[in-house]
PDB file of N, CA and C in Angstrom:
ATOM      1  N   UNK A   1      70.563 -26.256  99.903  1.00  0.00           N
ATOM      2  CA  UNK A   1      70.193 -26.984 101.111  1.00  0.00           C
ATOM      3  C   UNK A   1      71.099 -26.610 102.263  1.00  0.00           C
ATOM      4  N   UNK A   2      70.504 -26.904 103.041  1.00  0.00           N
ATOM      5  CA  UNK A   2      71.251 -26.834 104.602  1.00  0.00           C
ATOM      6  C   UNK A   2      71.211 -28.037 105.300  1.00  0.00           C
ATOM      7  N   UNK A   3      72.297 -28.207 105.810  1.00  0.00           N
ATOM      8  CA  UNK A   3      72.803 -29.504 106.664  1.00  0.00           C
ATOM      9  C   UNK A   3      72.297 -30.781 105.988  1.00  0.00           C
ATOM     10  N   UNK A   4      72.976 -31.057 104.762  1.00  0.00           N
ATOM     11  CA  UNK A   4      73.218 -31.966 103.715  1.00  0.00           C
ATOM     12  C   UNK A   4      73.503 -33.031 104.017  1.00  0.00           C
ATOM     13  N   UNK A   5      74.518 -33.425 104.599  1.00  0.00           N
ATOM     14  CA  UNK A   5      75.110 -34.512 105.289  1.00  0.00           C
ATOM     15  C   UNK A   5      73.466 -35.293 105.826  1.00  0.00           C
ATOM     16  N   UNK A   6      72.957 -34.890 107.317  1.00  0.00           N
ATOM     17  CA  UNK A   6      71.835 -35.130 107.922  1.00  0.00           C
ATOM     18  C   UNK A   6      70.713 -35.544 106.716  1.00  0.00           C
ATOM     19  N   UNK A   7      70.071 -34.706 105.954  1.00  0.00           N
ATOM     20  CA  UNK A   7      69.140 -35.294 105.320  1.00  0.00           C
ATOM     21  C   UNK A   7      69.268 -35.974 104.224  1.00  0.00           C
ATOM     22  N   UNK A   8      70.190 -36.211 103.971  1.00  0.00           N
ATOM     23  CA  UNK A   8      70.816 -37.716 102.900  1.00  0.00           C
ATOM     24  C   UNK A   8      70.643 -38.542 104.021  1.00  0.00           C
ATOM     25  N   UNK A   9      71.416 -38.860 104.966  1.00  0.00           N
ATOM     26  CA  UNK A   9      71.506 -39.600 105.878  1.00  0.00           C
ATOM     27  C   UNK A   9      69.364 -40.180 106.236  1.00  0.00           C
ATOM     28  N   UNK A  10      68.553 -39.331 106.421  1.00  0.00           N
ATOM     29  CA  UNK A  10      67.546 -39.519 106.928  1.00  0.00           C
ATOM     30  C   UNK A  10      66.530 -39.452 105.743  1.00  0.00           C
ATOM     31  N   UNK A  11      66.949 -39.355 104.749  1.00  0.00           N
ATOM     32  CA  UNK A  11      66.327 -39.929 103.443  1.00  0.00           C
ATOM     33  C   UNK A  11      65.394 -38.306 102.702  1.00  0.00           C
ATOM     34  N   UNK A  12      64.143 -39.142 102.149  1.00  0.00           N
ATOM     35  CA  UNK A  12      63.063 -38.779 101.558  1.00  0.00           C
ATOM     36  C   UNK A  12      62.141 -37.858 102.631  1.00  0.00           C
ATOM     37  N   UNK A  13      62.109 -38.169 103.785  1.00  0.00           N
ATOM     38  CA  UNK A  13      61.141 -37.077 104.694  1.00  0.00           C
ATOM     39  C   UNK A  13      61.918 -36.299 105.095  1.00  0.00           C
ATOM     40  N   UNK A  14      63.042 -35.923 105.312  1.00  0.00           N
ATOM     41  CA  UNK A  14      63.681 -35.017 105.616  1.00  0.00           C
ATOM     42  C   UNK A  14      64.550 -34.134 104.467  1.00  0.00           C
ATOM     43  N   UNK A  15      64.502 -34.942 103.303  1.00  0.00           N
ATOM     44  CA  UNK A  15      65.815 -33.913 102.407  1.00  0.00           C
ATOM     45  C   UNK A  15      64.704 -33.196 101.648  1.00  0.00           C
ATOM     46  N   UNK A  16      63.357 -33.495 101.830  1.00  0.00           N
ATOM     47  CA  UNK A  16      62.527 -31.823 101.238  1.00  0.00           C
ATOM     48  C   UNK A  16      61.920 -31.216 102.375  1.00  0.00           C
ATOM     49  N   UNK A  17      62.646 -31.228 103.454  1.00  0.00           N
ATOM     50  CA  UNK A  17      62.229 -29.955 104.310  1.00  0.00           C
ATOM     51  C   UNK A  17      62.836 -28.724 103.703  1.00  0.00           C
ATOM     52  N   UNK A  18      61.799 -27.945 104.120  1.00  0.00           N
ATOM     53  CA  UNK A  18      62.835 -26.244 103.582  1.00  0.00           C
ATOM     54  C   UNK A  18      63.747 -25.747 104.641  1.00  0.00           C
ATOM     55  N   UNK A  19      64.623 -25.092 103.974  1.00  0.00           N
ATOM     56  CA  UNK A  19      65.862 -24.576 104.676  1.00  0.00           C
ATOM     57  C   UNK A  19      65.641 -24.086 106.243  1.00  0.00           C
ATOM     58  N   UNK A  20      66.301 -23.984 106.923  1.00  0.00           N
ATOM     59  CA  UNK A  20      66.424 -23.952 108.591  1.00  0.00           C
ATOM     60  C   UNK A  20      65.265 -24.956 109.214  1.00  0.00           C
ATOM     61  N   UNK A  21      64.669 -25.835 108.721  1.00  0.00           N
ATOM     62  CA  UNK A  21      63.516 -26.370 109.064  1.00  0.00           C
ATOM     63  C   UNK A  21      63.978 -27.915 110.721  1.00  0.00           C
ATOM     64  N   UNK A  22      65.692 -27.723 109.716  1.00  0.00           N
ATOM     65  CA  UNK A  22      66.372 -29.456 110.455  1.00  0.00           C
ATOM     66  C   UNK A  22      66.464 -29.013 111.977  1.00  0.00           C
ATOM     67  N   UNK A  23      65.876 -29.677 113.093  1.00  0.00           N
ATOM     68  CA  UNK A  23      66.014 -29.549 114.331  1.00  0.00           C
ATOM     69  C   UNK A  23      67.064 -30.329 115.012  1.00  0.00           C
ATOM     70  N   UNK A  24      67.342 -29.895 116.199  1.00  0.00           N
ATOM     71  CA  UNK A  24      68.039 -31.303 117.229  1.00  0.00           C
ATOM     72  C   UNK A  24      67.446 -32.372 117.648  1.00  0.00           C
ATOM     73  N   UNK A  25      66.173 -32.827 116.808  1.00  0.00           N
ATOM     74  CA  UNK A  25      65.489 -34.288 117.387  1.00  0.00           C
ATOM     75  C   UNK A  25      66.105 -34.804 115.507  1.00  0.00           C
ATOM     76  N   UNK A  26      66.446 -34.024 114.564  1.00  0.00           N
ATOM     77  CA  UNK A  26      66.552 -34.825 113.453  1.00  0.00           C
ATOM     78  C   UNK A  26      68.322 -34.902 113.616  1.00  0.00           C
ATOM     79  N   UNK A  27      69.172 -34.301 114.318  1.00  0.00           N
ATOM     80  CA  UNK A  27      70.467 -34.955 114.940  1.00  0.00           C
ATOM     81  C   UNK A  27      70.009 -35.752 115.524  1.00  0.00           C
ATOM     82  N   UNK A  28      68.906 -35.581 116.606  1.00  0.00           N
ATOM     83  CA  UNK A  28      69.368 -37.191 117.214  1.00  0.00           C
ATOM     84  C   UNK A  28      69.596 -38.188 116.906  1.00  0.00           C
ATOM     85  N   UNK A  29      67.808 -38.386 115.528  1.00  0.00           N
ATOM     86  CA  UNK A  29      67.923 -39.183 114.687  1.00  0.00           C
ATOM     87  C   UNK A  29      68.786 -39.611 114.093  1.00  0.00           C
ATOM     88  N   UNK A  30      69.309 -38.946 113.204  1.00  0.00           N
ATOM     89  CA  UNK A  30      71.109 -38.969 112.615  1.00  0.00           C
ATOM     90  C   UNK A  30      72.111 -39.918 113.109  1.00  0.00           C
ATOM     91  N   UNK A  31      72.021 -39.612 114.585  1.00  0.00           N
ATOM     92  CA  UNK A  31      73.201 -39.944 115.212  1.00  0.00           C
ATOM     93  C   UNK A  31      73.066 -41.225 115.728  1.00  0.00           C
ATOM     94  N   UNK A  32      71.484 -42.246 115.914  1.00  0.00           N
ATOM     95  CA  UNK A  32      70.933 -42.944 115.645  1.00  0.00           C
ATOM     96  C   UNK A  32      71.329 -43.680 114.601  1.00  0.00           C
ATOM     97  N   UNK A  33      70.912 -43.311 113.659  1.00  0.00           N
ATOM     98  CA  UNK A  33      71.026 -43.773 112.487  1.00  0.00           C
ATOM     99  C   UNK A  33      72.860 -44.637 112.335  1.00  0.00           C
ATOM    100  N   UNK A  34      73.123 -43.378 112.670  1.00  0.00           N
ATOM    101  CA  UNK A  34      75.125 -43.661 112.279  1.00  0.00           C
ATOM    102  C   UNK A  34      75.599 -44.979 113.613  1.00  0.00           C
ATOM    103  N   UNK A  35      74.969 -44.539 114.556  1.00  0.00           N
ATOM    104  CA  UNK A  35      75.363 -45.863 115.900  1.00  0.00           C
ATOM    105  C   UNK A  35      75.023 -47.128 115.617  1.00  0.00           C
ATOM    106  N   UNK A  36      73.819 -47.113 114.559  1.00  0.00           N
ATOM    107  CA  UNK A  36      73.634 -48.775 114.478  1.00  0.00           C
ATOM    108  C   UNK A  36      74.621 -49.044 113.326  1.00  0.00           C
ATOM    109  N   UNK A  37      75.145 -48.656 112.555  1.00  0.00           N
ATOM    110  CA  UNK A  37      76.086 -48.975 111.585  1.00  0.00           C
ATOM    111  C   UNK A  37      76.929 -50.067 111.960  1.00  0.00           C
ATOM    112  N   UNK A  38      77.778 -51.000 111.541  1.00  0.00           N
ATOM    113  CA  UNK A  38      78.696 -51.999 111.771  1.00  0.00           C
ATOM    114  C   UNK A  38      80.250 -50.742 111.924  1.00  0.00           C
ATOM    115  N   UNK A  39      80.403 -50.109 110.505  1.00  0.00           N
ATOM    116  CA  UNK A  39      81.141 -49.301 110.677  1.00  0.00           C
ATOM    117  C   UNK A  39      81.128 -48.310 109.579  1.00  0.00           C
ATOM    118  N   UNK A  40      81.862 -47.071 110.549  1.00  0.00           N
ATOM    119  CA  UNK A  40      81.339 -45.860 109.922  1.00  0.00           C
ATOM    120  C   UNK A  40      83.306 -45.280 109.629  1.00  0.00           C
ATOM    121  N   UNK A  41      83.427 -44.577 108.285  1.00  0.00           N
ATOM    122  CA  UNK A  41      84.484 -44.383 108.420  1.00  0.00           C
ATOM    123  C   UNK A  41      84.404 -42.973 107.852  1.00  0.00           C
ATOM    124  N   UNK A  42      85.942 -42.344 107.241  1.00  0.00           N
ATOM    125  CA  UNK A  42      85.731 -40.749 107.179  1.00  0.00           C
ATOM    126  C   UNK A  42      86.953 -41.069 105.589  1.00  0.00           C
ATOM    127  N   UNK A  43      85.932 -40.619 104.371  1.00  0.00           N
ATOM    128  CA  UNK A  43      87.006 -40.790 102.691  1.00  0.00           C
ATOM    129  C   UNK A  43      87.899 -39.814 103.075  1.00  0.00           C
ATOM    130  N   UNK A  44      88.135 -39.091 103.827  1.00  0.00           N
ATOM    131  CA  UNK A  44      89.581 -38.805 103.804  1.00  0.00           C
ATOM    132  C   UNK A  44      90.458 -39.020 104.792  1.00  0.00           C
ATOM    133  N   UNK A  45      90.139 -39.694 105.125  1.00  0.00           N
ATOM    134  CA  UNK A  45      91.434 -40.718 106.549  1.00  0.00           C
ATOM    135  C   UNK A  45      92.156 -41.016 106.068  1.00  0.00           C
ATOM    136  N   UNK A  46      93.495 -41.085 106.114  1.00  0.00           N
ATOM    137  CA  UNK A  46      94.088 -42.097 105.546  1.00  0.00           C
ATOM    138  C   UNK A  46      94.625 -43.377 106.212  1.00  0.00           C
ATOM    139  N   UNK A  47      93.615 -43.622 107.475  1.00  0.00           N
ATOM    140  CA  UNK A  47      93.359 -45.040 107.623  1.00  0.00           C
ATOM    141  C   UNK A  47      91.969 -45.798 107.507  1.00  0.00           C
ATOM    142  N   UNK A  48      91.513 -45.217 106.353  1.00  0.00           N
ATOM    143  CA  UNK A  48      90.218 -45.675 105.826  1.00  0.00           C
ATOM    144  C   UNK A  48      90.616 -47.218 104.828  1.00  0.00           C
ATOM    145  N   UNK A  49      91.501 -46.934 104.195  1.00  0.00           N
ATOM    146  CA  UNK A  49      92.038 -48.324 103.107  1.00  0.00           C
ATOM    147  C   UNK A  49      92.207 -49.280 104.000  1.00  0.00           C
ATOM    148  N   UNK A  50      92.856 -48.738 104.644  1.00  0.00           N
ATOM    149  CA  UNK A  50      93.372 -50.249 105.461  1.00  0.00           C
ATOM    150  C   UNK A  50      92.220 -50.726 106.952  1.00  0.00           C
ATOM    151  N   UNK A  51      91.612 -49.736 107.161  1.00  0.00           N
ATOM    152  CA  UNK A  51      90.323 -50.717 107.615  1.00  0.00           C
ATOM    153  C   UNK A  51      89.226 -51.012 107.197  1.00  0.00           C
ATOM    154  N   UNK A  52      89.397 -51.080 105.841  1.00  0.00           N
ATOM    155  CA  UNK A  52      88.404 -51.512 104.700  1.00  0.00           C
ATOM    156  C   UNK A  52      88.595 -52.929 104.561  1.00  0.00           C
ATOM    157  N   UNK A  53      89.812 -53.288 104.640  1.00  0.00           N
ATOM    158  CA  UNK A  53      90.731 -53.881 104.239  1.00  0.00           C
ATOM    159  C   UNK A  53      90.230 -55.161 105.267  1.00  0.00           C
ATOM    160  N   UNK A  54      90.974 -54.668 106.462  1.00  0.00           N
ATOM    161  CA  UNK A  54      90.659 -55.765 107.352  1.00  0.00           C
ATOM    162  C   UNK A  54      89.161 -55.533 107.709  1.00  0.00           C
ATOM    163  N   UNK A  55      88.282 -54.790 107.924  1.00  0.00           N
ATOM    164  CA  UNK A  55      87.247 -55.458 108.339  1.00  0.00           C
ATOM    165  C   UNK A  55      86.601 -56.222 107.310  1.00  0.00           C
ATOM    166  N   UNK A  56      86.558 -55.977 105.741  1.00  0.00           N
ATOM    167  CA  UNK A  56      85.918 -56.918 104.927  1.00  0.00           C
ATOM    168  C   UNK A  56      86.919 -57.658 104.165  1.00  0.00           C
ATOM    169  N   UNK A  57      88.311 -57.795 104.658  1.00  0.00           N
ATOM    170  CA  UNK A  57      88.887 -58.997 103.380  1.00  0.00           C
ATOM    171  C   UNK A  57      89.072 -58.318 102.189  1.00  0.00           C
ATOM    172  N   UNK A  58      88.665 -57.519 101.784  1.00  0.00           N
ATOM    173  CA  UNK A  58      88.859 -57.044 100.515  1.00  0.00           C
ATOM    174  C   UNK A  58      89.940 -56.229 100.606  1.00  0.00           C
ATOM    175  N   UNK A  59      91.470 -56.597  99.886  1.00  0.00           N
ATOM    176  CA  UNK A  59      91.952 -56.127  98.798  1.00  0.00           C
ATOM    177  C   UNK A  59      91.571 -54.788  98.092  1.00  0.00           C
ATOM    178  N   UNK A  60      92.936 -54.137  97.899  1.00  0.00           N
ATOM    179  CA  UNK A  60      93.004 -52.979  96.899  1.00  0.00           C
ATOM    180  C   UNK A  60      91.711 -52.314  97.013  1.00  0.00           C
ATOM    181  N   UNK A  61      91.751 -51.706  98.121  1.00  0.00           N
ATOM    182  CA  UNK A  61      91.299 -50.558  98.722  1.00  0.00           C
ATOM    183  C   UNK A  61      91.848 -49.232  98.561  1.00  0.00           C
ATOM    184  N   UNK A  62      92.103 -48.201  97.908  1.00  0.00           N
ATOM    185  CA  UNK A  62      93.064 -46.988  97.700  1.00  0.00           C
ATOM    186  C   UNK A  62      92.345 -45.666  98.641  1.00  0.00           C
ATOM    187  N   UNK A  63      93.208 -44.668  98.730  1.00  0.00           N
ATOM    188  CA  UNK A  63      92.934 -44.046  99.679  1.00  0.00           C
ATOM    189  C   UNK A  63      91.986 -42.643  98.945  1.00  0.00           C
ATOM    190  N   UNK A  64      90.815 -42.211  99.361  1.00  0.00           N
ATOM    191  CA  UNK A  64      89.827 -41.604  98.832  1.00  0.00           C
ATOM    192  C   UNK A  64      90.659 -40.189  98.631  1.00  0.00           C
ATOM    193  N   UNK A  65      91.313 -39.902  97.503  1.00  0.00           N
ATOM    194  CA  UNK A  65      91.548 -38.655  98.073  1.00  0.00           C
ATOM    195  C   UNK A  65      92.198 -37.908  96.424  1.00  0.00           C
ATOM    196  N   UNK A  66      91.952 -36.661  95.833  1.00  0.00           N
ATOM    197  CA  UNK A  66      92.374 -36.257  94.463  1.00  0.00           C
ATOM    198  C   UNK A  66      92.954 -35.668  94.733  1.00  0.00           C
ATOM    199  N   UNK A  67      94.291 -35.071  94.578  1.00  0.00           N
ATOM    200  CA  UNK A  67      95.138 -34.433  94.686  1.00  0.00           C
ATOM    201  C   UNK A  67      94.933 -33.151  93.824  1.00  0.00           C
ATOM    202  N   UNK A  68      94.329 -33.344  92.095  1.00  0.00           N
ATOM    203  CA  UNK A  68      94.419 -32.886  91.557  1.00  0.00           C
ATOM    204  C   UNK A  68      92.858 -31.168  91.760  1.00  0.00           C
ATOM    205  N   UNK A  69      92.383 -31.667  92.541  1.00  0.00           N
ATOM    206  CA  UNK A  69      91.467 -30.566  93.138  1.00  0.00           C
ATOM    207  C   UNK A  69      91.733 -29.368  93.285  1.00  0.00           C
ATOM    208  N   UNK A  70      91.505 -28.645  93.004  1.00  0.00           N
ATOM    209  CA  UNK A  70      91.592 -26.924  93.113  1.00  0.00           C
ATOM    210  C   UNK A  70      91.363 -26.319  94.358  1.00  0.00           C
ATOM    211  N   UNK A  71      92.276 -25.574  95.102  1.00  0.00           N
ATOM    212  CA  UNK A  71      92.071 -24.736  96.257  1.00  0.00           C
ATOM    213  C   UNK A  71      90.858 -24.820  96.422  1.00  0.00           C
ATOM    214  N   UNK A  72      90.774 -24.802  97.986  1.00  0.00           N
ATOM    215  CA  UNK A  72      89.543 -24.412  98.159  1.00  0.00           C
ATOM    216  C   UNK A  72      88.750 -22.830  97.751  1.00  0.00           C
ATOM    217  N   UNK A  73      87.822 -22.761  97.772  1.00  0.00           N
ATOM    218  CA  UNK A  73      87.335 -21.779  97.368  1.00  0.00           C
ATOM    219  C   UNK A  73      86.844 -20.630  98.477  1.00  0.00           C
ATOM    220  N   UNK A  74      87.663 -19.600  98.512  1.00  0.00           N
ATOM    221  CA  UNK A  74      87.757 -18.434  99.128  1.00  0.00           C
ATOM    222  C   UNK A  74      86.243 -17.808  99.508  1.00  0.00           C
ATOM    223  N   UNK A  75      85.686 -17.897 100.648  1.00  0.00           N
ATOM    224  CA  UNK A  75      85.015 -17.464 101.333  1.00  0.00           C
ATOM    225  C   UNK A  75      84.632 -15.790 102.464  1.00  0.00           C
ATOM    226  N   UNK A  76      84.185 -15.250 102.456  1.00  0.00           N
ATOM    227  CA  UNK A  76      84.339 -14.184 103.549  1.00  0.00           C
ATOM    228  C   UNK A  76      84.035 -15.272 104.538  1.00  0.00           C
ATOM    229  N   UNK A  77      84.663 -13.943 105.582  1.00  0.00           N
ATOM    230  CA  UNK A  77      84.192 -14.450 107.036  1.00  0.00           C
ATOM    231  C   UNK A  77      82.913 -14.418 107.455  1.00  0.00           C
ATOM    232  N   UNK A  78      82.041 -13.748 106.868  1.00  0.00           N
ATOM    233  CA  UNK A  78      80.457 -13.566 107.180  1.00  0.00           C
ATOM    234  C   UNK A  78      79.606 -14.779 106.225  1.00  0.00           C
ATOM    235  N   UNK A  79      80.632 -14.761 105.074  1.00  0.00           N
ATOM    236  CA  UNK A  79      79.917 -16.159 104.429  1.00  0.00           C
ATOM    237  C   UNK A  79      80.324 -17.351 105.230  1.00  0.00           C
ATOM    238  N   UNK A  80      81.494 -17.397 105.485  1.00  0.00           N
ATOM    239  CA  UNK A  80      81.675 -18.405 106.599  1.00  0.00           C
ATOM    240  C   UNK A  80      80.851 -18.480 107.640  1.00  0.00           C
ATOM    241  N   UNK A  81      80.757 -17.994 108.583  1.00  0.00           N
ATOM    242  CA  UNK A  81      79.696 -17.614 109.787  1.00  0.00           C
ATOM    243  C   UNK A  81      78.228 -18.067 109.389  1.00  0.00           C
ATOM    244  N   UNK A  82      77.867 -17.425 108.243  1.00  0.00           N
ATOM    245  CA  UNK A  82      76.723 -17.863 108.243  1.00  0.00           C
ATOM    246  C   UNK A  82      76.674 -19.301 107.460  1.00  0.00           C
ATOM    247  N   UNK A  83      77.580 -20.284 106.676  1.00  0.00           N
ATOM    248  CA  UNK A  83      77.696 -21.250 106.256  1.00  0.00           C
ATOM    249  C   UNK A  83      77.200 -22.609 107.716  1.00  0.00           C
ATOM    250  N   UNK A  84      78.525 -22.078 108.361  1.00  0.00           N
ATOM    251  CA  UNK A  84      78.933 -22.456 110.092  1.00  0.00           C
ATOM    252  C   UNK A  84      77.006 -22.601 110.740  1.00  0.00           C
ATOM    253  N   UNK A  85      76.617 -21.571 110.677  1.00  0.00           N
ATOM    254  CA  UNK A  85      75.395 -21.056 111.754  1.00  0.00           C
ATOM    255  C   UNK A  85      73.983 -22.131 110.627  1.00  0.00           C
ATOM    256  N   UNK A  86      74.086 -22.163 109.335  1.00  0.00           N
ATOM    257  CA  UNK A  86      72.869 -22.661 108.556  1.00  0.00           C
ATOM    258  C   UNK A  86      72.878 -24.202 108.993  1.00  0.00           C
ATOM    259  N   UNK A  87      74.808 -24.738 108.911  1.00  0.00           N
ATOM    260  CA  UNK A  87      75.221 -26.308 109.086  1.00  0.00           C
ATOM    261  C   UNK A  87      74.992 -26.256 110.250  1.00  0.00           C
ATOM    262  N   UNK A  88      74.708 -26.082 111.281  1.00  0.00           N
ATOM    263  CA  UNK A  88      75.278 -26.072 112.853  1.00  0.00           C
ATOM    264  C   UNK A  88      74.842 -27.527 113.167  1.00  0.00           C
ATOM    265  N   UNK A  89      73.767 -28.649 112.569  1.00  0.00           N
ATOM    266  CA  UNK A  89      73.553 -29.715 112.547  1.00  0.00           C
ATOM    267  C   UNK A  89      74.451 -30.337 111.720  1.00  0.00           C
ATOM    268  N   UNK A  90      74.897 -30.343 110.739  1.00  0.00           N
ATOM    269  CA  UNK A  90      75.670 -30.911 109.805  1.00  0.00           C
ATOM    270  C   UNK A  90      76.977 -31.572 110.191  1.00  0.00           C
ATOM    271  N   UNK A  91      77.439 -30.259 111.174  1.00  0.00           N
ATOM    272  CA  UNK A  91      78.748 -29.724 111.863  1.00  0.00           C
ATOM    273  C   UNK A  91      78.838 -30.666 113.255  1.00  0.00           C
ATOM    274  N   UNK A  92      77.909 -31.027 113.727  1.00  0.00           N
ATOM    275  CA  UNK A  92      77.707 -31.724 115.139  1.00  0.00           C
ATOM    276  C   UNK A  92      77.608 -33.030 114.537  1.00  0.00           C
ATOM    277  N   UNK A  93      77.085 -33.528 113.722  1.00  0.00           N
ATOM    278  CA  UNK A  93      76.506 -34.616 113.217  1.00  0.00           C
ATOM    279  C   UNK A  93      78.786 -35.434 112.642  1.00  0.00           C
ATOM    280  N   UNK A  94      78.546 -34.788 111.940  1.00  0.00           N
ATOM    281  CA  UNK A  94      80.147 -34.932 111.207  1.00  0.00           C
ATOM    282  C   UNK A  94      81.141 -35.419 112.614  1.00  0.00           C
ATOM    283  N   UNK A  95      81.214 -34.502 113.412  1.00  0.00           N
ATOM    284  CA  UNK A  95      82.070 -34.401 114.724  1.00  0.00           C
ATOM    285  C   UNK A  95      81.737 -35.808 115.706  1.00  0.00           C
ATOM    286  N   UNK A  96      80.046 -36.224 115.352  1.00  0.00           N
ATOM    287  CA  UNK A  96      79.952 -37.759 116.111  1.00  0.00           C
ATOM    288  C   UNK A  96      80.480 -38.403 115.051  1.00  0.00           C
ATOM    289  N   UNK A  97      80.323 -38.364 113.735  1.00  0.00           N
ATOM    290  CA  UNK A  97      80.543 -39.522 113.038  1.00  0.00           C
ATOM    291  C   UNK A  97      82.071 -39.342 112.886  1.00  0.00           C
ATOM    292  N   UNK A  98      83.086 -39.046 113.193  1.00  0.00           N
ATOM    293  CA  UNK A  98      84.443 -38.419 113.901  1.00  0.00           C
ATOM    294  C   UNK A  98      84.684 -39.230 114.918  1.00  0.00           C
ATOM    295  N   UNK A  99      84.033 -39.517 115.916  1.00  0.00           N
ATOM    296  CA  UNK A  99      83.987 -39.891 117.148  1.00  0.00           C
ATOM    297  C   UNK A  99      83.872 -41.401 116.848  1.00  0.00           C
ATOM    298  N   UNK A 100      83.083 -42.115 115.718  1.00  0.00           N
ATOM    299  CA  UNK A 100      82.354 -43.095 115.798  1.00  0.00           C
ATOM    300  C   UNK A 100      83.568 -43.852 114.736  1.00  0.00           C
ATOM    301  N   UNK A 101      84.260 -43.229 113.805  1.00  0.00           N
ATOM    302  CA  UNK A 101      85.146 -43.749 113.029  1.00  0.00           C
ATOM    303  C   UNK A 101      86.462 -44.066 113.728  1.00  0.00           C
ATOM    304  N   UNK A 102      86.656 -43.329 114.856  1.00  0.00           N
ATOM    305  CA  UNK A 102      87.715 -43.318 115.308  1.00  0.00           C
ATOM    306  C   UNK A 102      87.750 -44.497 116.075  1.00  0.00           C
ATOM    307  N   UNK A 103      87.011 -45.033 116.859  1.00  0.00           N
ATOM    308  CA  UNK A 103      86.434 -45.867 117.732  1.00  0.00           C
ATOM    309  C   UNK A 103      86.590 -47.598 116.513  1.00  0.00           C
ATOM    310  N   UNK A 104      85.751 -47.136 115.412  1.00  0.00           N
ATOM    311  CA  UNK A 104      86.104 -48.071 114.791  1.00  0.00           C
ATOM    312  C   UNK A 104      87.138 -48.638 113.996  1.00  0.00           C
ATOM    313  N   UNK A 105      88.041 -47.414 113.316  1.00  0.00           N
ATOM    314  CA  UNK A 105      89.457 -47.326 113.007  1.00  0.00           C
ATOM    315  C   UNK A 105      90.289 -48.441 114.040  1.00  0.00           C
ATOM    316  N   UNK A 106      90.299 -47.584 115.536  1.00  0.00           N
ATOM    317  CA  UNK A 106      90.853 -48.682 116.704  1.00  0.00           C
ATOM    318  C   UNK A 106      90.217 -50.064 116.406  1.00  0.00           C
ATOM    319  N   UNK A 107      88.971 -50.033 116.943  1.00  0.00           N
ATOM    320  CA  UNK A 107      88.613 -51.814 116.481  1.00  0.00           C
ATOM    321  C   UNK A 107      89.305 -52.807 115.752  1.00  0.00           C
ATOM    322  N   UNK A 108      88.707 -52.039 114.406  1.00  0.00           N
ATOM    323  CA  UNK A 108      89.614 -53.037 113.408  1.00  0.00           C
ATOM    324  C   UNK A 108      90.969 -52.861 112.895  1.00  0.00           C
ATOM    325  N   UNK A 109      91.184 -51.831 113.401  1.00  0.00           N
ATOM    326  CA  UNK A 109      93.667 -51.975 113.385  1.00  0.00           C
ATOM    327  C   UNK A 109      94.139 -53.096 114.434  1.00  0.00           C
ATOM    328  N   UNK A 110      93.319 -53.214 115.813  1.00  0.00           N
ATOM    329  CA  UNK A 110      93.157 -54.066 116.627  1.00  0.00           C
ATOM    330  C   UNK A 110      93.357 -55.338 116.466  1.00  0.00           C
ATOM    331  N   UNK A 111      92.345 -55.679 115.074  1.00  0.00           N
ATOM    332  CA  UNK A 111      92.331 -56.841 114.310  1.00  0.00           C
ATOM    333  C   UNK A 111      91.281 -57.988 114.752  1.00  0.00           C
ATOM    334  N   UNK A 112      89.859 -56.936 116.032  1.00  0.00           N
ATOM    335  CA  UNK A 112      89.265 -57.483 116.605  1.00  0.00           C
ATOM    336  C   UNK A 112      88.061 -57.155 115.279  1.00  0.00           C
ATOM    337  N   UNK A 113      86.968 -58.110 115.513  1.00  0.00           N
ATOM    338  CA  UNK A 113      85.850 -57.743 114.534  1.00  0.00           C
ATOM    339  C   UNK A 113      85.220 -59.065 114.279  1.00  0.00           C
TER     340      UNK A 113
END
């Protein structure tokens, strides 16, 4: 698949489109989708626990993250490029929901909510 993120996000009509099929009206959608959220955060922040924390009360929250994971896995630059060029929605989509965690991170460290 291509731009994975997006058609999880937009379900069943979009995650069996065929490959290059995802447009910039199904980001919009996306980005839609992620704005009405209460809150949107990022598993590897490591101020994700603690505004788990305070925005729902809940306790023992740990921080999303395995240490024990294996290098990443070595890529060319042309596999890169074209990884980069297939996601180019994926990649924009990620970068709002970036934008949208951060915003909410502030909120609730704030202690407003």
């Amino acid at each position: 698949y291509d731009n994975y993120y997006l058609r999880v996000l937009l379900g069943e009509r979009v995650l069996g489109l065929p490959p290059g099929a995802i447009t910039s009206a199904h980001l919009a959608e996306a980005k839609r989708v992620l704005s009405s959220l209460q809150l949107v955060l990022l598993s590897n922040d490591a101020a994700t626990p603690v505004t788990l924390q305070r925005a729902t009360g809940i306790a023992n929250f740990t921080a999303c993250r395995d240490t024990t994971r294996p290098a990443r896995c070595a890529m060319s630059d042309e596999d890169n490029e074209r990884a980069r060029r297939d996601n180019a929605h994926d990649l924009a989509l990620y970068a709002y929901a970036e934008r949208l965690a951060a915003q909410h991170v502030a909120k609730w460290g704030a202690g407003m909510g």
